[in-house]
Every structure is written in C-alpha cells, then in structure tokens.
N, C-alpha and C. Protein backbone atom coordinates (compact mmCIF):
# COMPACT_ATOMS: atom_id res chain seq x y z
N UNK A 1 -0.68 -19.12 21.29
CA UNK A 1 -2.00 -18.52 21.37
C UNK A 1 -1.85 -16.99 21.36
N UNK A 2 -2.57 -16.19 20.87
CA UNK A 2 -2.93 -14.68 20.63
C UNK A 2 -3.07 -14.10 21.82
N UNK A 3 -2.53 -13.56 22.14
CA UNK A 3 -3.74 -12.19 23.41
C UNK A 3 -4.64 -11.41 22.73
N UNK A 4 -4.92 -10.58 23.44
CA UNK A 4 -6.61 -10.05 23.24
C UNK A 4 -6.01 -8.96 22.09
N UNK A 5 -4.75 -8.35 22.64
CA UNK A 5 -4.22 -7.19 21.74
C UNK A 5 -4.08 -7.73 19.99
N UNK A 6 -3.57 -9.26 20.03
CA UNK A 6 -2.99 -9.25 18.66
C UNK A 6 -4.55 -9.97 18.33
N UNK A 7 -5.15 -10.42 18.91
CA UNK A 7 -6.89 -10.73 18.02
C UNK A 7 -7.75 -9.97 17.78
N UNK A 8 -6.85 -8.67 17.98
CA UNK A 8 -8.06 -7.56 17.50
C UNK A 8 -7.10 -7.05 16.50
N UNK A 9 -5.61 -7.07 16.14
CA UNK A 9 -5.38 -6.79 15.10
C UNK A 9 -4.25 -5.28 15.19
N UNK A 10 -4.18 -5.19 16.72
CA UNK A 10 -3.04 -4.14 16.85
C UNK A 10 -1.42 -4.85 16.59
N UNK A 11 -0.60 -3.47 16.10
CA UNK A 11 0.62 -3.51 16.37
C UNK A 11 1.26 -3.02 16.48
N UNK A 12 2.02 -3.22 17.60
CA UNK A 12 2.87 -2.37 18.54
C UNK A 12 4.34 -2.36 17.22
N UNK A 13 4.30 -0.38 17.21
CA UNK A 13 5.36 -0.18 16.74
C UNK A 13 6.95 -0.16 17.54
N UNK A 14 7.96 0.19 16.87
CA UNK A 14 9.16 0.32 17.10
C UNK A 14 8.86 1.71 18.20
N UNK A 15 8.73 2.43 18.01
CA UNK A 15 8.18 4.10 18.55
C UNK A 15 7.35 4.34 19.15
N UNK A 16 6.92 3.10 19.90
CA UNK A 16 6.16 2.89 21.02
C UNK A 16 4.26 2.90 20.88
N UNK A 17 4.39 3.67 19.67
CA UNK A 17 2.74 3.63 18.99
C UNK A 17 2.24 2.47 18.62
N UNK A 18 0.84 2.64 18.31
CA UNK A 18 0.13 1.62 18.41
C UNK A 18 -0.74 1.49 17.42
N UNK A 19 -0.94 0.07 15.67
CA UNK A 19 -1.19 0.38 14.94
C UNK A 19 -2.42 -0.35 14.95
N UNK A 20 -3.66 -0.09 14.04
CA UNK A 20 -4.66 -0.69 13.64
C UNK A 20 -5.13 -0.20 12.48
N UNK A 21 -5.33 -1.30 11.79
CA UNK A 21 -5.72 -1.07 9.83
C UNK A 21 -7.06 -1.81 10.61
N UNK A 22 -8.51 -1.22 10.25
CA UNK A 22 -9.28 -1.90 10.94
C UNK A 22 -10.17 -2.97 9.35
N UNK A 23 -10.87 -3.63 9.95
CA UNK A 23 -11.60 -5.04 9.43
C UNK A 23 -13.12 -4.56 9.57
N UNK A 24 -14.28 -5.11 8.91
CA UNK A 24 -15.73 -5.17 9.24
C UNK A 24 -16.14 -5.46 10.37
N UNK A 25 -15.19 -6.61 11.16
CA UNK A 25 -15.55 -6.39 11.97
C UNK A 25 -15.87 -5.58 13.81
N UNK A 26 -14.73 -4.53 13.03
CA UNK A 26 -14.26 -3.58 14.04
C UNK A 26 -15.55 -2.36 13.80
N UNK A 27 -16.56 -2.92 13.18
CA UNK A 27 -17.82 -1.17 12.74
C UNK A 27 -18.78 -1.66 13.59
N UNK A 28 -19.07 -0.66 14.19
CA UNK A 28 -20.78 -0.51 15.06
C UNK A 28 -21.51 -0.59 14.29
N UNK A 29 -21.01 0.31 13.30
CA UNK A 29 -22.34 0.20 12.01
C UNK A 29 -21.42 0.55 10.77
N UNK A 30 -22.22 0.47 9.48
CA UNK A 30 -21.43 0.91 8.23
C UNK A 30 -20.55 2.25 8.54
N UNK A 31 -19.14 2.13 8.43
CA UNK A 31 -18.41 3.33 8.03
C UNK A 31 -18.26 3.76 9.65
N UNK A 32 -18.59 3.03 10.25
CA UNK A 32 -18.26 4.10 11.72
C UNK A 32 -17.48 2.60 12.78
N UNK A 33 -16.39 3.10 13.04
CA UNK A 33 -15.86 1.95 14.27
C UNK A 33 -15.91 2.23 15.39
N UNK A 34 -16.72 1.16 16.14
CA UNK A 34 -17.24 0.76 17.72
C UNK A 34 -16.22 1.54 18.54
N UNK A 35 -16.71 2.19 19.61
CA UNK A 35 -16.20 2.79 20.69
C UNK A 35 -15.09 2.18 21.39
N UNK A 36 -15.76 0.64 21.75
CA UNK A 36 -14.86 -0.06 22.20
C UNK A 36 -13.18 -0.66 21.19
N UNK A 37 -13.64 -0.38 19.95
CA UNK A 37 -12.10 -0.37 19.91
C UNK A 37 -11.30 0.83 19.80
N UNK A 38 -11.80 2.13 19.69
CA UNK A 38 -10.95 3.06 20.03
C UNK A 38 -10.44 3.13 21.25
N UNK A 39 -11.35 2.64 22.52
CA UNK A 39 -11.41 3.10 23.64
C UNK A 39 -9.66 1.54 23.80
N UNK A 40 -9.70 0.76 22.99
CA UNK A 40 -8.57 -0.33 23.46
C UNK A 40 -7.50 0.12 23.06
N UNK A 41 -7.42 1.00 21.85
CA UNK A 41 -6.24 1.39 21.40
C UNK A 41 -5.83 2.59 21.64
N UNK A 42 -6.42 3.71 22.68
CA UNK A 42 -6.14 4.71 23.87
C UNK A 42 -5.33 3.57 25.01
N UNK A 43 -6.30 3.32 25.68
CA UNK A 43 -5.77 2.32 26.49
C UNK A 43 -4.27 2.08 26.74
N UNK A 44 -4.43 1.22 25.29
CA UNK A 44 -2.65 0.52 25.07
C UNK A 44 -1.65 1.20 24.68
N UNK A 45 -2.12 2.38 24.38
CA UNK A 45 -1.08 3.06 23.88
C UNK A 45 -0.84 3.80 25.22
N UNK A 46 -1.67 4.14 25.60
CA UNK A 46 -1.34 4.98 27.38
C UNK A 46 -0.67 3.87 28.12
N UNK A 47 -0.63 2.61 28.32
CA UNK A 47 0.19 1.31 28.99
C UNK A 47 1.33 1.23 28.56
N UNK A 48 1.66 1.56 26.99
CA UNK A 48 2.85 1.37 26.59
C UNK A 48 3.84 2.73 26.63
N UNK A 49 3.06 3.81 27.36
CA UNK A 49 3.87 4.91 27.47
C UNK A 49 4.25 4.75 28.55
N UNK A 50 3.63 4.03 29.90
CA UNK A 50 4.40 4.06 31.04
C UNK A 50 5.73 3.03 31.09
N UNK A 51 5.43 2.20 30.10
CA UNK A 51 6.56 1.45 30.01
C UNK A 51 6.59 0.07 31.01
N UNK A 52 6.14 -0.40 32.06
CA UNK A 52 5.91 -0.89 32.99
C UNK A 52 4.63 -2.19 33.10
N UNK A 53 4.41 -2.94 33.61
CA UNK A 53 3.33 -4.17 33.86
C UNK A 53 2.52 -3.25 34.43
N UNK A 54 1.36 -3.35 33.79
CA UNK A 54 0.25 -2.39 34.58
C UNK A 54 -0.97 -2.91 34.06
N UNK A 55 -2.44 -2.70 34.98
CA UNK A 55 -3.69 -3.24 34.33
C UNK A 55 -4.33 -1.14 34.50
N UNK A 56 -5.91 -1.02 33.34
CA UNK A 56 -6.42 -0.05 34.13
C UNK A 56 -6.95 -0.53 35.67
N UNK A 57 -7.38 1.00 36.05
CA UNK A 57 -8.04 0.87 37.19
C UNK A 57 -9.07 1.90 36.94
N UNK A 58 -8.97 2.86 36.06
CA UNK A 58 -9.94 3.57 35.91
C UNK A 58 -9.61 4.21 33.75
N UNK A 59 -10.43 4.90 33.91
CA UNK A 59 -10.14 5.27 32.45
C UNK A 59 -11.56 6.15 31.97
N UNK A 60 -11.08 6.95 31.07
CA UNK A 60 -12.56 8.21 31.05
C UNK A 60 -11.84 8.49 29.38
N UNK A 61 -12.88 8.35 28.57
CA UNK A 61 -12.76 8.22 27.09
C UNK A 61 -13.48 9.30 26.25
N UNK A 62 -13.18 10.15 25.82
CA UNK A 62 -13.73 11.34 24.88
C UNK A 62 -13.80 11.04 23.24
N UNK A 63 -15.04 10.92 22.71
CA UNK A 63 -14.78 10.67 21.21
C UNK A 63 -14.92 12.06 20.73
N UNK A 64 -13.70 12.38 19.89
CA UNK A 64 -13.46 14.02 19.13
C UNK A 64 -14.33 13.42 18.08
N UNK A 65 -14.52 12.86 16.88
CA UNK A 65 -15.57 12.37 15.92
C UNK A 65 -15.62 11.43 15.30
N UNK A 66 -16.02 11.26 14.37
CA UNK A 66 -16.13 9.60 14.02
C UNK A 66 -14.85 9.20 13.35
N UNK A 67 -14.53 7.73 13.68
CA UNK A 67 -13.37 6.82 13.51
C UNK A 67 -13.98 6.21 12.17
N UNK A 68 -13.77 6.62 11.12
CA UNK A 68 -14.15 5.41 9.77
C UNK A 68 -13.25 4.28 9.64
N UNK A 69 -13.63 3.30 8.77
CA UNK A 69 -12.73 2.34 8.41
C UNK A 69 -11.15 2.67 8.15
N UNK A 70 -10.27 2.29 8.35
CA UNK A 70 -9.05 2.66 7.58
C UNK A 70 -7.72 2.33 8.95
N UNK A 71 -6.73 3.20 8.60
CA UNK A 71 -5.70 2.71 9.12
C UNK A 71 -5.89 3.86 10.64
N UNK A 72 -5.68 3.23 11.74
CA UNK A 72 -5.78 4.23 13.18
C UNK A 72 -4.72 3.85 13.97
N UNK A 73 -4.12 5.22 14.09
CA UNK A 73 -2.85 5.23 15.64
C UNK A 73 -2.85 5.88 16.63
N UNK A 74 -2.78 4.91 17.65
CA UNK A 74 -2.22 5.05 19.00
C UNK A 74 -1.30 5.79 19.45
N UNK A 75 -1.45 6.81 20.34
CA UNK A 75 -0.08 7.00 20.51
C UNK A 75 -0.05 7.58 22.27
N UNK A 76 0.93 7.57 22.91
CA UNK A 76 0.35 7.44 24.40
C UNK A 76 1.60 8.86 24.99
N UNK A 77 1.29 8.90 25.86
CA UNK A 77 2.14 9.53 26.89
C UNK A 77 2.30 10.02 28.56
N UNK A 78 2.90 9.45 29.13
CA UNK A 78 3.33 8.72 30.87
C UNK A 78 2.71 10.52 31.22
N UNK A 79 1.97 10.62 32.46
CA UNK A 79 2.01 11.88 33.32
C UNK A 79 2.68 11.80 34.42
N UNK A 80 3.23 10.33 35.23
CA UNK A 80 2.99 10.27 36.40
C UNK A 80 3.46 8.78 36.66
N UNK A 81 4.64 8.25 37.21
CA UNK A 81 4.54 7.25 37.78
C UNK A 81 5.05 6.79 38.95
N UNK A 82 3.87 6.85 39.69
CA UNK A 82 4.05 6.04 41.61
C UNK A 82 4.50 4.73 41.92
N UNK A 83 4.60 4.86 43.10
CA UNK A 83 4.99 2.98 43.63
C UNK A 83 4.27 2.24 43.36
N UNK A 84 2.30 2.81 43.07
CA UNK A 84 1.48 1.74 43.02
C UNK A 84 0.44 1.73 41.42
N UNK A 85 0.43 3.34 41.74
CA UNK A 85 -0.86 3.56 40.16
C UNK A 85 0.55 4.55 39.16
N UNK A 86 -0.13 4.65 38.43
CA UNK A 86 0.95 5.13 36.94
C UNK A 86 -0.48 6.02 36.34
N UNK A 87 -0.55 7.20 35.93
CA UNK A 87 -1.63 8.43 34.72
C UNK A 87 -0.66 7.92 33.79
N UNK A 88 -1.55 8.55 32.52
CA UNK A 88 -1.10 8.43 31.21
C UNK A 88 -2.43 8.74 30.28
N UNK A 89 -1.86 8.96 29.36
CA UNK A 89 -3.00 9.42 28.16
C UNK A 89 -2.84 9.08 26.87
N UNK A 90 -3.74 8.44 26.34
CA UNK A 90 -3.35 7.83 25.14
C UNK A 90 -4.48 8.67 23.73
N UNK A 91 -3.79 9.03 23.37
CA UNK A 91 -5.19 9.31 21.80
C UNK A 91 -4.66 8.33 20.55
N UNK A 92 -5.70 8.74 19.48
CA UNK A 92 -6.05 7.97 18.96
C UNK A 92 -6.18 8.86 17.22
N UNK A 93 -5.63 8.28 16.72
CA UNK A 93 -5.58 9.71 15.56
C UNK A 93 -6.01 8.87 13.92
N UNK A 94 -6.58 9.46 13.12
CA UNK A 94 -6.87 8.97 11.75
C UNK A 94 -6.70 10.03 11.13
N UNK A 95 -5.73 10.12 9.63
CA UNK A 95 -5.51 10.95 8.82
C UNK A 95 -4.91 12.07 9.75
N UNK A 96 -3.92 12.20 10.99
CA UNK A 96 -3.39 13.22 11.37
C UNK A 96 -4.58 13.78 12.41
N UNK A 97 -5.80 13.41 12.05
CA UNK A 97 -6.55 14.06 13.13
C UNK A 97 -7.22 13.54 14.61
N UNK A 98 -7.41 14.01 15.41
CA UNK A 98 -7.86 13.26 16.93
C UNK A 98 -8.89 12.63 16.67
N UNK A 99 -9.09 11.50 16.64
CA UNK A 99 -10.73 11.39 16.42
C UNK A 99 -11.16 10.46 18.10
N UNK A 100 -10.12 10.04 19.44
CA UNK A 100 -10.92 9.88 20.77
C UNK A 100 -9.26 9.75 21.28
N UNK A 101 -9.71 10.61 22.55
CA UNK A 101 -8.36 10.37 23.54
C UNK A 101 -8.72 9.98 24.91
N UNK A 102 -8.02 9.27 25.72
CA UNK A 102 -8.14 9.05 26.92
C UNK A 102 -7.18 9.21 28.28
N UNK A 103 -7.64 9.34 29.16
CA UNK A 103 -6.76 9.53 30.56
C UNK A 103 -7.21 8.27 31.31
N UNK A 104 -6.21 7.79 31.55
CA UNK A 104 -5.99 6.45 32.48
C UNK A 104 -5.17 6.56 33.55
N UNK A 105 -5.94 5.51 34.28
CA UNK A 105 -5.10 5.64 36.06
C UNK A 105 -4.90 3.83 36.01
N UNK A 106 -3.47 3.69 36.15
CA UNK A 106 -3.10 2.06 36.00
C UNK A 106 -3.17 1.67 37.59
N UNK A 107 -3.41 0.74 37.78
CA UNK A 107 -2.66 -0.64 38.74
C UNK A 107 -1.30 -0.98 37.89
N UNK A 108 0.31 -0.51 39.07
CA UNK A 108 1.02 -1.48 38.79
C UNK A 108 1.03 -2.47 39.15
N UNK A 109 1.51 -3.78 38.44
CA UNK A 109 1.96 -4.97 38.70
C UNK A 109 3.00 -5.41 39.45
C-alpha cells in the first residue's frame, strides 16, 4: 500500500530533495497548484532535512507566487535539533525560483 507521500506523487531524491512533476489533479484552478500541495512538499522536505522520525507540530507557510503546472522541488534544511521538537525549513522552488517556503517545528518520535 502507498503512503500519503507516494499518492500524491512525490519523490524523494538521492540528495535529500524532494520531487513533484504535478498532475490536474494537483490545480486549485487552471494553471495554478493548490496551496495544500506546496504546503506538503515544504513540509517533507523540512522532515527530511532533520533526518530523524518526526510528525509537524506547528508549521507557518508563505506563498512567494504562483506554482503552475510542471515539475516542483523540495528542498529542506535542519535549524535545530532537541531531545523532543526539531526547526527546519523547507522551500519549494519551480524553474530555479521560490515560489512558497516554510518553517516547521517537529514532534520527535
């Protein structure tokens, strides 16, 4: 069975980034993709920078501009990791440019 990550169509590179070629059904509307999947592939890419079993516990999401159809990467990086919570920040880039980044506060596992 799939997890939530591979039924939406990410994949986790060698280099710790995080890939998505997106589908129709990843658009809010024509030509523009839903918040919520940028906001998953910040996320995971900020989880996979701490390296560690972790869920969020909090998370605060900035869209720099619109995400069109096409190929989008993840890419994350650790600020901080405690005995219990782990920071990290993940953006989110198309054609080289930012288009939403995020700061996350994990629950470790």
């Amino acid at each position: 069975m799939a997890g939530f990550n591979e039924s939406l169509g990410l994949v986790h590179q060698a280099d710790g980034s995080v890939l998505l070629e997106t589908q129709p059904e990843h658009e809010v509307a024509p030509g523009t993709i839903h918040f919520a999947v940028l906001t998953t592939i910040a996320e995971v890419s900020a989880a996979r920078a701490v390296g560690q079993p972790v869920v969020p516990a909090a998370i605060d999401v900035q869209l720099m501009r619109r995400a069109r159809p096409g190929r989008l990467v993840g890419v994350g990086r650790a600020l901080k990791v405690g005995r219990s919570l782990a920071f990290a920040d993940g953006e989110v880039r198309q054609e080289g440019e930012i288009v939403a980044r995020a700061t996350v506060t994990f629950a470790r596992l």
